[in-house]
C-alpha atoms as a PDB file:
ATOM      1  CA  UNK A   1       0.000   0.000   0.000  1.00  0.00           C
ATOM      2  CA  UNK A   2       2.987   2.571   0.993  1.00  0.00           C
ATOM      3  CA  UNK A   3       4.299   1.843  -2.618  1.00  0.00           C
ATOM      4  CA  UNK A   4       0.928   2.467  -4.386  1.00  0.00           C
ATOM      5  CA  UNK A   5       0.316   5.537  -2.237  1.00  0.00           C
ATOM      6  CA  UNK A   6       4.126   6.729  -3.166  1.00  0.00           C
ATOM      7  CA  UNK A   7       3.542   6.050  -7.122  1.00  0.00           C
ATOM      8  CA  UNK A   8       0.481   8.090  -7.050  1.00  0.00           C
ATOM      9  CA  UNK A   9       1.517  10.824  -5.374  1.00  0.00           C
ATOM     10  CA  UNK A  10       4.545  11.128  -7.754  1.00  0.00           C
ATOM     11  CA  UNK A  11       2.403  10.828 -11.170  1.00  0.00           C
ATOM     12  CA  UNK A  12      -0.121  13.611  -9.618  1.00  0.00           C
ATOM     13  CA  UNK A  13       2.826  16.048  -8.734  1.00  0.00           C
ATOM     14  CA  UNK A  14       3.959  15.190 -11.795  1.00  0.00           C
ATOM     15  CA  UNK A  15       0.574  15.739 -13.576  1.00  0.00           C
ATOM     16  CA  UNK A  16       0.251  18.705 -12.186  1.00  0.00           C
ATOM     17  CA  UNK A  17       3.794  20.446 -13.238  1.00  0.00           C
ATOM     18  CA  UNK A  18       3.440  19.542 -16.449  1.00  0.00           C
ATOM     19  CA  UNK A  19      -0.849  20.763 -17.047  1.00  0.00           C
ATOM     20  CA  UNK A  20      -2.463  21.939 -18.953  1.00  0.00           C
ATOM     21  CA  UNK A  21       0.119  20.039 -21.418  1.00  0.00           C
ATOM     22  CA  UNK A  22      -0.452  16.471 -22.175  1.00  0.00           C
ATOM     23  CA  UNK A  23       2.901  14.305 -23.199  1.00  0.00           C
ATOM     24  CA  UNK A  24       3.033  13.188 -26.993  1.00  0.00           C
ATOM     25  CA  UNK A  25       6.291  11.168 -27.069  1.00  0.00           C
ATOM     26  CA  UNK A  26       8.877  10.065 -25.228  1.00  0.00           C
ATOM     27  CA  UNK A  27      12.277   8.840 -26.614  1.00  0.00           C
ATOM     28  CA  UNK A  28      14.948   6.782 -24.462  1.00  0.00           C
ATOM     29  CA  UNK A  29      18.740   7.279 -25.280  1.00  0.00           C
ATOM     30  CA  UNK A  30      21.777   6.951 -24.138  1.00  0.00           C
ATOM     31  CA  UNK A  31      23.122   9.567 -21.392  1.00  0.00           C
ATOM     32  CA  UNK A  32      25.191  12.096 -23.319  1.00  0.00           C
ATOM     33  CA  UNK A  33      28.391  13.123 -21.680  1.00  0.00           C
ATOM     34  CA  UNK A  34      31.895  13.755 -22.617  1.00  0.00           C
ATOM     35  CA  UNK A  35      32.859  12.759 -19.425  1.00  0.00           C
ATOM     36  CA  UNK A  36      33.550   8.569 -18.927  1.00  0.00           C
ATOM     37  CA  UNK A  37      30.950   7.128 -16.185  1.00  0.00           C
ATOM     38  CA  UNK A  38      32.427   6.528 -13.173  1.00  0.00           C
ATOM     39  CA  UNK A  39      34.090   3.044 -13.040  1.00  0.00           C
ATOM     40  CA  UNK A  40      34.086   0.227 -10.316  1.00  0.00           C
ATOM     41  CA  UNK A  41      36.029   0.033  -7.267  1.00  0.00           C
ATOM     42  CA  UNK A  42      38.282  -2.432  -6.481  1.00  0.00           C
ATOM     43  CA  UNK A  43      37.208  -2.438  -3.400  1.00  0.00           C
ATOM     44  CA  UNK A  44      33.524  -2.470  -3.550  1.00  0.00           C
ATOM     45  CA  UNK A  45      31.121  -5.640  -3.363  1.00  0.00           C
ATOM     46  CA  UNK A  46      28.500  -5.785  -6.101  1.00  0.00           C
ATOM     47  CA  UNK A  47      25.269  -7.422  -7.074  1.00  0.00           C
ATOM     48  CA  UNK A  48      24.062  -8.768 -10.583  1.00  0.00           C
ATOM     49  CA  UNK A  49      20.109  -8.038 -11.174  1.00  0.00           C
ATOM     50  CA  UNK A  50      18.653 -11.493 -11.849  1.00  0.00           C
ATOM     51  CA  UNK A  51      15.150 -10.359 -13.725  1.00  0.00           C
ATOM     52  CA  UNK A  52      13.474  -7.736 -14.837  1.00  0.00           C
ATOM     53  CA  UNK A  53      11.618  -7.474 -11.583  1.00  0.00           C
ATOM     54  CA  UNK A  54      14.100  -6.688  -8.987  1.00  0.00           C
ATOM     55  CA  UNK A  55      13.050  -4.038  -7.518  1.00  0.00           C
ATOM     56  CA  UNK A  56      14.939  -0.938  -5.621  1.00  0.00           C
ATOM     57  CA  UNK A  57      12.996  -0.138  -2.336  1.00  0.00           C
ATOM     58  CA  UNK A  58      13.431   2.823   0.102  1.00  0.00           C
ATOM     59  CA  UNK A  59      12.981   0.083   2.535  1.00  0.00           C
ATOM     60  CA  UNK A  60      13.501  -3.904   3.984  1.00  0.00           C
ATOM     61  CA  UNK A  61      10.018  -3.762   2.373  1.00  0.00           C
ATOM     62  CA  UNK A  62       8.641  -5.414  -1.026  1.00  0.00           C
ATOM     63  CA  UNK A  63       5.806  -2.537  -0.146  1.00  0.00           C
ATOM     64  CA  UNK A  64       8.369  -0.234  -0.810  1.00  0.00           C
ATOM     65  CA  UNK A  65       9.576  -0.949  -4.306  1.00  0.00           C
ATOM     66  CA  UNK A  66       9.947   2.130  -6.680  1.00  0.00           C
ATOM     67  CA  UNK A  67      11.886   0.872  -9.476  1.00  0.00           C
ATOM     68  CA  UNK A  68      13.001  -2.280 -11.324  1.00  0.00           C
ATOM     69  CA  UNK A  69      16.869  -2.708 -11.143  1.00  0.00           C
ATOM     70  CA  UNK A  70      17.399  -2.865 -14.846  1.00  0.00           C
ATOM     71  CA  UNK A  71      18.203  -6.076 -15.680  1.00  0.00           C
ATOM     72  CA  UNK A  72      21.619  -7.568 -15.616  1.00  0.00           C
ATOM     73  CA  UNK A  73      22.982  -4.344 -14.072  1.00  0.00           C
ATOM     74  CA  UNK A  74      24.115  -3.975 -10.810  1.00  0.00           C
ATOM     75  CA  UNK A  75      23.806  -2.141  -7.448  1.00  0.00           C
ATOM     76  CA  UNK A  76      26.912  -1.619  -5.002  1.00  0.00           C
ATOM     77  CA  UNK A  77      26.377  -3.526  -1.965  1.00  0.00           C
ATOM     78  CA  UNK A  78      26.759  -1.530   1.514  1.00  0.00           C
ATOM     79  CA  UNK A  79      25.571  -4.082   3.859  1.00  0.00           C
ATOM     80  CA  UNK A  80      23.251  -6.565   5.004  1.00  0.00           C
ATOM     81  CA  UNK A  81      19.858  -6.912   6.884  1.00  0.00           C
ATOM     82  CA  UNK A  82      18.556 -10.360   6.874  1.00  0.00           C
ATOM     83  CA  UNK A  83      16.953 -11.654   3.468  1.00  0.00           C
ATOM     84  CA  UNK A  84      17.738  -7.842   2.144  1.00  0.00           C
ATOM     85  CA  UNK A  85      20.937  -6.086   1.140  1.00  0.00           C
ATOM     86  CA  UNK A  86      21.726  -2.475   2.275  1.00  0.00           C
ATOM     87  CA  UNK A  87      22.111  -0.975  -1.833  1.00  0.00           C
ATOM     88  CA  UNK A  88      23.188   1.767  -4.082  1.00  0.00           C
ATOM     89  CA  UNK A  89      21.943   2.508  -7.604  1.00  0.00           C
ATOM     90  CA  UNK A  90      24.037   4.980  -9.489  1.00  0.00           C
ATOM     91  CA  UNK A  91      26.905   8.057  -8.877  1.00  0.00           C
ATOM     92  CA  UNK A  92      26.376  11.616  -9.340  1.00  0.00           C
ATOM     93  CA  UNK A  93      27.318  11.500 -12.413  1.00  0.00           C
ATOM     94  CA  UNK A  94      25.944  13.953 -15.219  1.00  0.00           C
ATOM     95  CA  UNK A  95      22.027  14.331 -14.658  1.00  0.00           C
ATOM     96  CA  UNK A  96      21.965  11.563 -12.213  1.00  0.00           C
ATOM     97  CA  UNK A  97      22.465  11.119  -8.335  1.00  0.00           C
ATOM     98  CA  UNK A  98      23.007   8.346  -6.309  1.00  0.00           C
ATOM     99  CA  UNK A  99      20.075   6.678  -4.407  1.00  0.00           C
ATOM    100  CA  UNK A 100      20.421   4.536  -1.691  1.00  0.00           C
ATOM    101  CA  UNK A 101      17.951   1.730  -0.662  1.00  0.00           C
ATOM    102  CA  UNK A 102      17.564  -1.656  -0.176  1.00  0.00           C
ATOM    103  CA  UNK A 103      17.065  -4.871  -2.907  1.00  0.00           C
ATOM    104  CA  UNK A 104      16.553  -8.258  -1.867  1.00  0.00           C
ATOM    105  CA  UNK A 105      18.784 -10.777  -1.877  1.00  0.00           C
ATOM    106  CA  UNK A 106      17.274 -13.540  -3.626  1.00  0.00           C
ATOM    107  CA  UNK A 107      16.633 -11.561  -6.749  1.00  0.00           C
ATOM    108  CA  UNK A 108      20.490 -10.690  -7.176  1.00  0.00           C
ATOM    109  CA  UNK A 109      24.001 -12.239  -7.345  1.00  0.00           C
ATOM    110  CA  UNK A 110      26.501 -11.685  -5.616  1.00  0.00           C
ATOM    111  CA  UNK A 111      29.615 -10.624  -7.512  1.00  0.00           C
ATOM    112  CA  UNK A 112      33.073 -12.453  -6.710  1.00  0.00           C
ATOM    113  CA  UNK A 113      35.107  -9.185  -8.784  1.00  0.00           C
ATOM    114  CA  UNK A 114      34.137  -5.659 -10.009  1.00  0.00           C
ATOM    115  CA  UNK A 115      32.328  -5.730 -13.522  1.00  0.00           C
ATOM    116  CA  UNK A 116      32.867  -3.652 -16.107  1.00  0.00           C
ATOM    117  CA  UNK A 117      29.688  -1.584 -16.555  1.00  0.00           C
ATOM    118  CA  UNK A 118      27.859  -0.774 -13.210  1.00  0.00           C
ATOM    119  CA  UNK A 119      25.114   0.848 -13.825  1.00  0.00           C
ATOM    120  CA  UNK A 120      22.799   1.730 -16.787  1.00  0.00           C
ATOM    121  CA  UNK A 121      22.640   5.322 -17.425  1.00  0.00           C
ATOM    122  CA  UNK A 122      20.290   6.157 -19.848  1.00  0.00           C
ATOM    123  CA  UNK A 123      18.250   9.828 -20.396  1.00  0.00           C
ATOM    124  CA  UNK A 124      14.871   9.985 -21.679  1.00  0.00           C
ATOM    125  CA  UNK A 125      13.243  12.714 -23.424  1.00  0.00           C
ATOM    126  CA  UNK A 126       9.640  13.665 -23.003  1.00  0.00           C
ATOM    127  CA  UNK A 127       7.637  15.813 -25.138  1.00  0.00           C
ATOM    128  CA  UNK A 128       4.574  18.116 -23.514  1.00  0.00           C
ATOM    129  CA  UNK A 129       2.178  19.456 -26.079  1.00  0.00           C
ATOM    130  CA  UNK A 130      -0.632  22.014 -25.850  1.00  0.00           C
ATOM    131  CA  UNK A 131      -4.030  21.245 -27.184  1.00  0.00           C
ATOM    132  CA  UNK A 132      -5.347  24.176 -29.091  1.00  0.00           C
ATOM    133  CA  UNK A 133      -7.877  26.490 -27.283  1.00  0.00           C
ATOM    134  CA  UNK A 134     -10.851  27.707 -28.923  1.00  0.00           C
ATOM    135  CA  UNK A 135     -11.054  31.008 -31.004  1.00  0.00           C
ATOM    136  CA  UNK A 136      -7.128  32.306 -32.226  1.00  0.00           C
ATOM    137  CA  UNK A 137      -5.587  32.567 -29.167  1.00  0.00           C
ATOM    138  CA  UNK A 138      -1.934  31.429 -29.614  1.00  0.00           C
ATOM    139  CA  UNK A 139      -0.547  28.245 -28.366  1.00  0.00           C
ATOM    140  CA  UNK A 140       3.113  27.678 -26.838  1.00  0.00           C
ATOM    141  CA  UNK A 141       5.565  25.401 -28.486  1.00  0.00           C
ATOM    142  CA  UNK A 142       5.858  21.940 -27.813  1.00  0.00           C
ATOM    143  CA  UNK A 143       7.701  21.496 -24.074  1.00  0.00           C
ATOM    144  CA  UNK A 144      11.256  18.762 -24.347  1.00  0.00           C
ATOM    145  CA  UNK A 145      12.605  18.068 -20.989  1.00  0.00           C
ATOM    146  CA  UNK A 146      15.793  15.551 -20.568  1.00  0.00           C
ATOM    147  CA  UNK A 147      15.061  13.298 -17.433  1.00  0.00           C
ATOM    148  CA  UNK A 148      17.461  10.354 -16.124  1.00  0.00           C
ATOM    149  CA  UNK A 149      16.241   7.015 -16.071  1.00  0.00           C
ATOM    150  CA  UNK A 150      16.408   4.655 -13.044  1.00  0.00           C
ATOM    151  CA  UNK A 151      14.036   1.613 -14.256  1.00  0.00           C
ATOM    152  CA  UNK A 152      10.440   0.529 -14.439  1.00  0.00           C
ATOM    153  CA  UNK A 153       7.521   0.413 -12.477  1.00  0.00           C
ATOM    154  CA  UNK A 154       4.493  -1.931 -13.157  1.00  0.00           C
ATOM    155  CA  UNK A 155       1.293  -1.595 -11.655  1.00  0.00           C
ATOM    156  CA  UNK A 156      -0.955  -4.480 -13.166  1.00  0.00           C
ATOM    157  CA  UNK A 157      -1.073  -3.689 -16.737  1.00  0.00           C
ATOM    158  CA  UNK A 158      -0.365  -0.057 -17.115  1.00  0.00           C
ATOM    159  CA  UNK A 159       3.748   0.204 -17.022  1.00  0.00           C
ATOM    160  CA  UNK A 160       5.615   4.020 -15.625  1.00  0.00           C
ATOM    161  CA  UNK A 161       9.415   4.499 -15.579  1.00  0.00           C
ATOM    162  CA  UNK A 162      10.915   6.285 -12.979  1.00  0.00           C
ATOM    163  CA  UNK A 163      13.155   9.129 -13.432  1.00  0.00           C
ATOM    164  CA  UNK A 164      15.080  12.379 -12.264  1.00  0.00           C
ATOM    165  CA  UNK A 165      14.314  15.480 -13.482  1.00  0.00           C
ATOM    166  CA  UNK A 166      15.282  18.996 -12.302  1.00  0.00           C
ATOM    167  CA  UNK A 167      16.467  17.556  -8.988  1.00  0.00           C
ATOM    168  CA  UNK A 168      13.337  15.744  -8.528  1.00  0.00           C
ATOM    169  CA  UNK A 169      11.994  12.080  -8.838  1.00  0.00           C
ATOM    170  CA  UNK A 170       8.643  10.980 -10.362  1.00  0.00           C
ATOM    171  CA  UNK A 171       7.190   8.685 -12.831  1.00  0.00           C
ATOM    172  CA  UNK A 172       6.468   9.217 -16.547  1.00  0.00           C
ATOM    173  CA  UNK A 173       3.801   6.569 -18.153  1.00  0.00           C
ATOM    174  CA  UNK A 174       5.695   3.737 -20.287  1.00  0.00           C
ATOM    175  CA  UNK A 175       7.747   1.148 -18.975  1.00  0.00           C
ATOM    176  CA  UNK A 176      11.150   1.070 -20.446  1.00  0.00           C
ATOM    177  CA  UNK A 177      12.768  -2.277 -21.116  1.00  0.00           C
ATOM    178  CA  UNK A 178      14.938  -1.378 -24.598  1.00  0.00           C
ATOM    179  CA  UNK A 179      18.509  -0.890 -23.213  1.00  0.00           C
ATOM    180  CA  UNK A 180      21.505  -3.047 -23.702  1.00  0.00           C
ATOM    181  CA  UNK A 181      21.654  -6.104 -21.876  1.00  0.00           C
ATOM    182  CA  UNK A 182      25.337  -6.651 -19.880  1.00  0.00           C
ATOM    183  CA  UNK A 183      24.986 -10.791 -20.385  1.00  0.00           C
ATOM    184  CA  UNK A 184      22.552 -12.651 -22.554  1.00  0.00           C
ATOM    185  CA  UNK A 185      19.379 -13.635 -21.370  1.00  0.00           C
ATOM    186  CA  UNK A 186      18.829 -17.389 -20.430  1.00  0.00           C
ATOM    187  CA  UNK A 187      16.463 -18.405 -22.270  1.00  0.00           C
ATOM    188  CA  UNK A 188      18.168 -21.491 -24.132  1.00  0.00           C
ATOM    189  CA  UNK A 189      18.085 -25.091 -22.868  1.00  0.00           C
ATOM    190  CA  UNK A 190      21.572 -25.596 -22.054  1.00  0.00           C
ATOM    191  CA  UNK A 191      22.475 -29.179 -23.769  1.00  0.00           C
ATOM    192  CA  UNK A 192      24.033 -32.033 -21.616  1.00  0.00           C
ATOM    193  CA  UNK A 193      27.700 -31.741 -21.743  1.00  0.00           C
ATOM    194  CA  UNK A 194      29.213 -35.072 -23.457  1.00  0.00           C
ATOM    195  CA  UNK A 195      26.221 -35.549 -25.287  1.00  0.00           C
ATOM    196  CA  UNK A 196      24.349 -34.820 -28.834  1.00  0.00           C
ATOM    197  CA  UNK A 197      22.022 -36.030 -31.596  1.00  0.00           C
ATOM    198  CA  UNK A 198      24.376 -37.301 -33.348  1.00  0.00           C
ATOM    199  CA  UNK A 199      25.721 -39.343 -30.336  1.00  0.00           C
ATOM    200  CA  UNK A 200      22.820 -40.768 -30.317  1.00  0.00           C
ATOM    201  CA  UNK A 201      22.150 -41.914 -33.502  1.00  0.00           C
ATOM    202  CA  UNK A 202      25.313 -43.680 -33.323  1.00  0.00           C
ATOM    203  CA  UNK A 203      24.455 -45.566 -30.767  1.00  0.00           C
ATOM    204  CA  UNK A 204      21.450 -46.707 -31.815  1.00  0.00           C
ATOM    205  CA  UNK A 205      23.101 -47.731 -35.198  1.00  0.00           C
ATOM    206  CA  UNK A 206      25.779 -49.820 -33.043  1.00  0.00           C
ATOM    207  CA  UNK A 207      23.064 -51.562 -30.922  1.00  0.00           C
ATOM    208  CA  UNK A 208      20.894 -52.773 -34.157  1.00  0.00           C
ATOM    209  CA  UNK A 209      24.246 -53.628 -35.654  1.00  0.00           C
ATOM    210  CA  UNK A 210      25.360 -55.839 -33.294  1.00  0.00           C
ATOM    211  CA  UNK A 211      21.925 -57.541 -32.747  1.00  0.00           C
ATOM    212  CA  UNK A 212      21.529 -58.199 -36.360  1.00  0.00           C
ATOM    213  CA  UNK A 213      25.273 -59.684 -35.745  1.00  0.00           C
ATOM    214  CA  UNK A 214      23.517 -61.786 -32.859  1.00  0.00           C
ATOM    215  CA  UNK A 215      21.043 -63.305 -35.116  1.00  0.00           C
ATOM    216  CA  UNK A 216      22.902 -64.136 -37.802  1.00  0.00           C
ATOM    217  CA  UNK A 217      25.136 -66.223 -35.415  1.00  0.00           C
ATOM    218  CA  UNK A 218      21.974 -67.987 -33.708  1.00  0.00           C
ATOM    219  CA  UNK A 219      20.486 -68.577 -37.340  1.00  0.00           C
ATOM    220  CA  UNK A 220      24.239 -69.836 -38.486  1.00  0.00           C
ATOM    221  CA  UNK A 221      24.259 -72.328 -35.248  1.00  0.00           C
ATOM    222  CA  UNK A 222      20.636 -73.407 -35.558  1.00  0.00           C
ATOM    223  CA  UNK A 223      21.310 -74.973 -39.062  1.00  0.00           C
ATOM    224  CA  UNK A 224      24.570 -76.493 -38.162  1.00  0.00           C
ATOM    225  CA  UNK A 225      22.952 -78.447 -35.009  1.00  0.00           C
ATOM    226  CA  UNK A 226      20.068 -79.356 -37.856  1.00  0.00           C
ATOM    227  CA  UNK A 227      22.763 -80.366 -40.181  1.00  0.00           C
ATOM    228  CA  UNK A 228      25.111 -82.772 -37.802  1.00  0.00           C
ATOM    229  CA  UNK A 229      21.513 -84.275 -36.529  1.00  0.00           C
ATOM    230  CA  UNK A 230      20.376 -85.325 -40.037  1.00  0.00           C
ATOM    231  CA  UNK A 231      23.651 -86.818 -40.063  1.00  0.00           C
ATOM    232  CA  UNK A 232      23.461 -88.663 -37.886  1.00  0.00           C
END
C-alpha cells in the first residue's frame, strides 16, 4: 500500500507540473556526456540483477519498491539486513544522483570481482504538447525536458518508468525495457555436456548392428545343429 500511495503521489505532482500540457512522445537514449561514467572500485562488493523485476525499495520492504533494477545491471552492496541487502543505484554522475535503498537478496548475485559496466545510465526525453484552445488565441511550443532514467515500475497492466528530473523524482507513463543487456538472457536449454544427436544416432546404429550380428550367429548355429543331426 505505501508503494501504491508513493507512485500516485509522484504521477499527480507530476501531472500537475506539467498541465495543462499532455505528453506526446517520449524517446529513451543513451546519457550524453563527454565525461567517462564513473568506473568500479576495487574495493567495492556488487550485485548482478537477476530479472526484470528486482526491484529498488526505500525500505527492507517489497511494499516499498519504486523501481526495477534494470536487468543484468548492478547495485553496489553496503551491507546486510537479513533476506535484504543495504544498496546503491548509481553516482552523481551527469544528470543523475546516487540513491540509496535496499534490494533483496534472492533476486540478485553476488559478484566475486568488479564488472565492467555498473550501472545503466540512460536519459529519456519527453515531449509536452498544448491542445489548441478555442477562437485564435496562440498556443506555446511543444515542451522537451531531458530526465534520467532509473528503471520501471508496473502496476498491473499499465507500465511508468521512474526518473530524475530537475532535482526531482517521479514517474512518466511507459515502462522502459529497450537498453543493452550486460549478459545474454537465459532463455536457451543448455544441452548435456558429453552428449548430442548425433551421439545418439550412433548408438542406436551400433546396438541394431550388433543384434543383427547376434542373429545371424543364432540362425548360423541353428542350421549347423540341424545339419550334424540329419547326419546322424
Amino acid at each position: 500500500m505505501k508503494g501504491l500511495a508513493a507512485v500516485a503521489a509522484a504521477i499527480a505532482a507530476l501531472t500537475l507540473f506539467c498541465a495543462p500540457y499532455a505528453a506526446r512522445t517520449t524517446e529513451y537514449a543513451a546519457a550524453e556526456s563527454t565525461i567517462s561514467p564513473p568506473q568500479s572500485s576495487v574495493n567495492a562488493t556488487y550485485a548482478r540483477s537477476d530479472s526484470r523485476t528486482a526491484y529498488f525499495c526505500t525500505s527492507a520492504d517489497a511494499a516499498t519498491g519504486i523501481f526495477a533494477v534494470p536487468y543484468t545491471y548492478c547495485v553496489e552492496v553496503l551491507g546486510e539486513e537479513g533476506d535484504w541487502y543495504r544498496v546503491k543505484y548509481a553516482d552523481d554522475f551527469g544528470i543523475y544522483r546516487a540513491l540509496y535503498g535496499y534490494v533483496r537478496k534472492s533476486e540478485f548475485t553476488l559478484l566475486t570481482e568488479p564488472p565492467e559496466t555498473v550501472f545503466l545510465y540512460k536519459s529519456v526525453s519527453v515531449t509536452f504538447s498544448q491542445d489548441s484552445p478555442s477562437g485564435n488565441l496562440p498556443v506555446i511550443e511543444d515542451i522537451t525536458v531531458t530526465a534520467a532514467f532509473y528503471g520501471s515500475y508496473y502496476s498491473g497492466a499499465a507500465g511508468y518508468s521512474y526518473v530524475l528530473y530537475n532535482d526531482s523524482f517521479g514517474y512518466i507513463a511507459g515502462a522502459n525495457e529497450d537498453y543493452p543487456l550486460i549478459l545474454p538472457e537465459k532463455n536457451e536449454e543448455e544441452e548435456t555436456p558429453g552428449k548430442s544427436p548425433a551421439a545418439g544416432t550412433v548408438v542406436a546404429f551400433c546396438a541394431i548392428g550388433a543384434l543383427a550380428v547376434l542373429a545371424a550367429a543364432i540362425v548360423l548355429l541353428s542350421g549347423k545343429k540341424s545339419k550334424n543331426r540329419t547326419q546322424s
